[in-house]
Protein backbone atom coordinates (compact mmCIF):
# COMPACT_ATOMS: atom_id res chain seq x y z
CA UNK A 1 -14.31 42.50 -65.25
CA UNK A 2 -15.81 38.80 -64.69
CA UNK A 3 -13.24 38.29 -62.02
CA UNK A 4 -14.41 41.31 -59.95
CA UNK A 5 -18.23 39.56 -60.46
CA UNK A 6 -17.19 36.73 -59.31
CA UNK A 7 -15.59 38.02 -56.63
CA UNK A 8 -18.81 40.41 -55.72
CA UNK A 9 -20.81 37.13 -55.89
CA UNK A 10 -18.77 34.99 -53.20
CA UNK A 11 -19.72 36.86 -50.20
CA UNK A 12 -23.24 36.44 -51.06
CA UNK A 13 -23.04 32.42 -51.86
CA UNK A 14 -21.40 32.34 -48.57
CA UNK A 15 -24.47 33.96 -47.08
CA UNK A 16 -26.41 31.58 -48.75
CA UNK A 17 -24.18 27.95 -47.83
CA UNK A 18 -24.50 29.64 -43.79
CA UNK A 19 -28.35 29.92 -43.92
CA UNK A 20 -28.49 26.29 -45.48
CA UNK A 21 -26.00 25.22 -43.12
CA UNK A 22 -28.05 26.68 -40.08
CA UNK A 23 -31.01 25.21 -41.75
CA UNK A 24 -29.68 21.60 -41.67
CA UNK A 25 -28.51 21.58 -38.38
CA UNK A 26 -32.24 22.85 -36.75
CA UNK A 27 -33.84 20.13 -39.59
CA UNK A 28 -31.30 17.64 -37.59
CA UNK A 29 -32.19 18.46 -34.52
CA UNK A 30 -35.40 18.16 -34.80
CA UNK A 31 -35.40 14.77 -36.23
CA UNK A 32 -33.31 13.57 -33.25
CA UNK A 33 -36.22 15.53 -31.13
CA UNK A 34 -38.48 13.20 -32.56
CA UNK A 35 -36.99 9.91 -31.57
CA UNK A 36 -36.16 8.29 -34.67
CA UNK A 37 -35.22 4.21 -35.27
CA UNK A 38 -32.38 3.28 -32.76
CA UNK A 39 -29.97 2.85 -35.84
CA UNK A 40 -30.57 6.10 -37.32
CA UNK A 41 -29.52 7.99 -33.95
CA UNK A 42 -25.88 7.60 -33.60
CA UNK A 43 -25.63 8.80 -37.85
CA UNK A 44 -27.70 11.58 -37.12
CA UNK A 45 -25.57 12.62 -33.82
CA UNK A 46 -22.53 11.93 -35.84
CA UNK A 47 -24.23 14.07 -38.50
CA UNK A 48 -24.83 17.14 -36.24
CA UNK A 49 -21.70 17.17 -34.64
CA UNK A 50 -19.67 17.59 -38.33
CA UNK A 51 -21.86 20.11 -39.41
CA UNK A 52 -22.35 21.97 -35.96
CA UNK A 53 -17.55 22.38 -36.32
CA UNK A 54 -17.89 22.67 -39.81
CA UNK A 55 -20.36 25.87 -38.85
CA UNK A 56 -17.99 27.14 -36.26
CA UNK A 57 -15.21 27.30 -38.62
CA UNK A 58 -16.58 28.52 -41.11
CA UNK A 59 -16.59 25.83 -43.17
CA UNK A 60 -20.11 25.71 -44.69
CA UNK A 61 -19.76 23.70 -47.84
CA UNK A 62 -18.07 20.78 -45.71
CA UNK A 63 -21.41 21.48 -43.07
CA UNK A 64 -23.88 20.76 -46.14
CA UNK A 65 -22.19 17.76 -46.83
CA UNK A 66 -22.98 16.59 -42.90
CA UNK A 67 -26.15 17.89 -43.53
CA UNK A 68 -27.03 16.17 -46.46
CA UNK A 69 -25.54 12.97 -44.86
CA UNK A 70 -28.17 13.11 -42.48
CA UNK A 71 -30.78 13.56 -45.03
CA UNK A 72 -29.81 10.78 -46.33
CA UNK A 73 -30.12 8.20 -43.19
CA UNK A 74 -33.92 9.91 -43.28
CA UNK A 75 -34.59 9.26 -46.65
CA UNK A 76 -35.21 12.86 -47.77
């Protein structure tokens, strides 16, 4: 019984991680759109490029790690 809740749960945490993920790559963008400090560009390129694969494989809890390393080089 738990099992098959966890189970009906996944596909909707997945949901979830994708939206975040999709999130944090338009939030990285943007900062990049806004011309941040020279040494903060190459992290946050570096940044967008993990989580942009990480998205396109499917791989969203490895994509909000990229995206929270980019948080991170903006202080949020």
């Amino acid at each position: 019984m738990v099992v098959a809740g966890l189970l009906l749960a996944t596909p909707s945490c997945a949901a979830d991680d994708a939206s975040a993920c999709a999130e944090g790559i338009a939030m990285i963008r943007d900062a990049l759109a806004l011309n941040p400090p020279d040494p903060s560009v190459p992290k946050l390129r570096k940044a967008l490029r993990a989580a942009e694969r990480e998205q396109k494989e499917g791989e969203f809890d490895e994509c909000l790690d990229a995206v929270a390393d980019a948080r991170k080089v903006l202080g949020r």
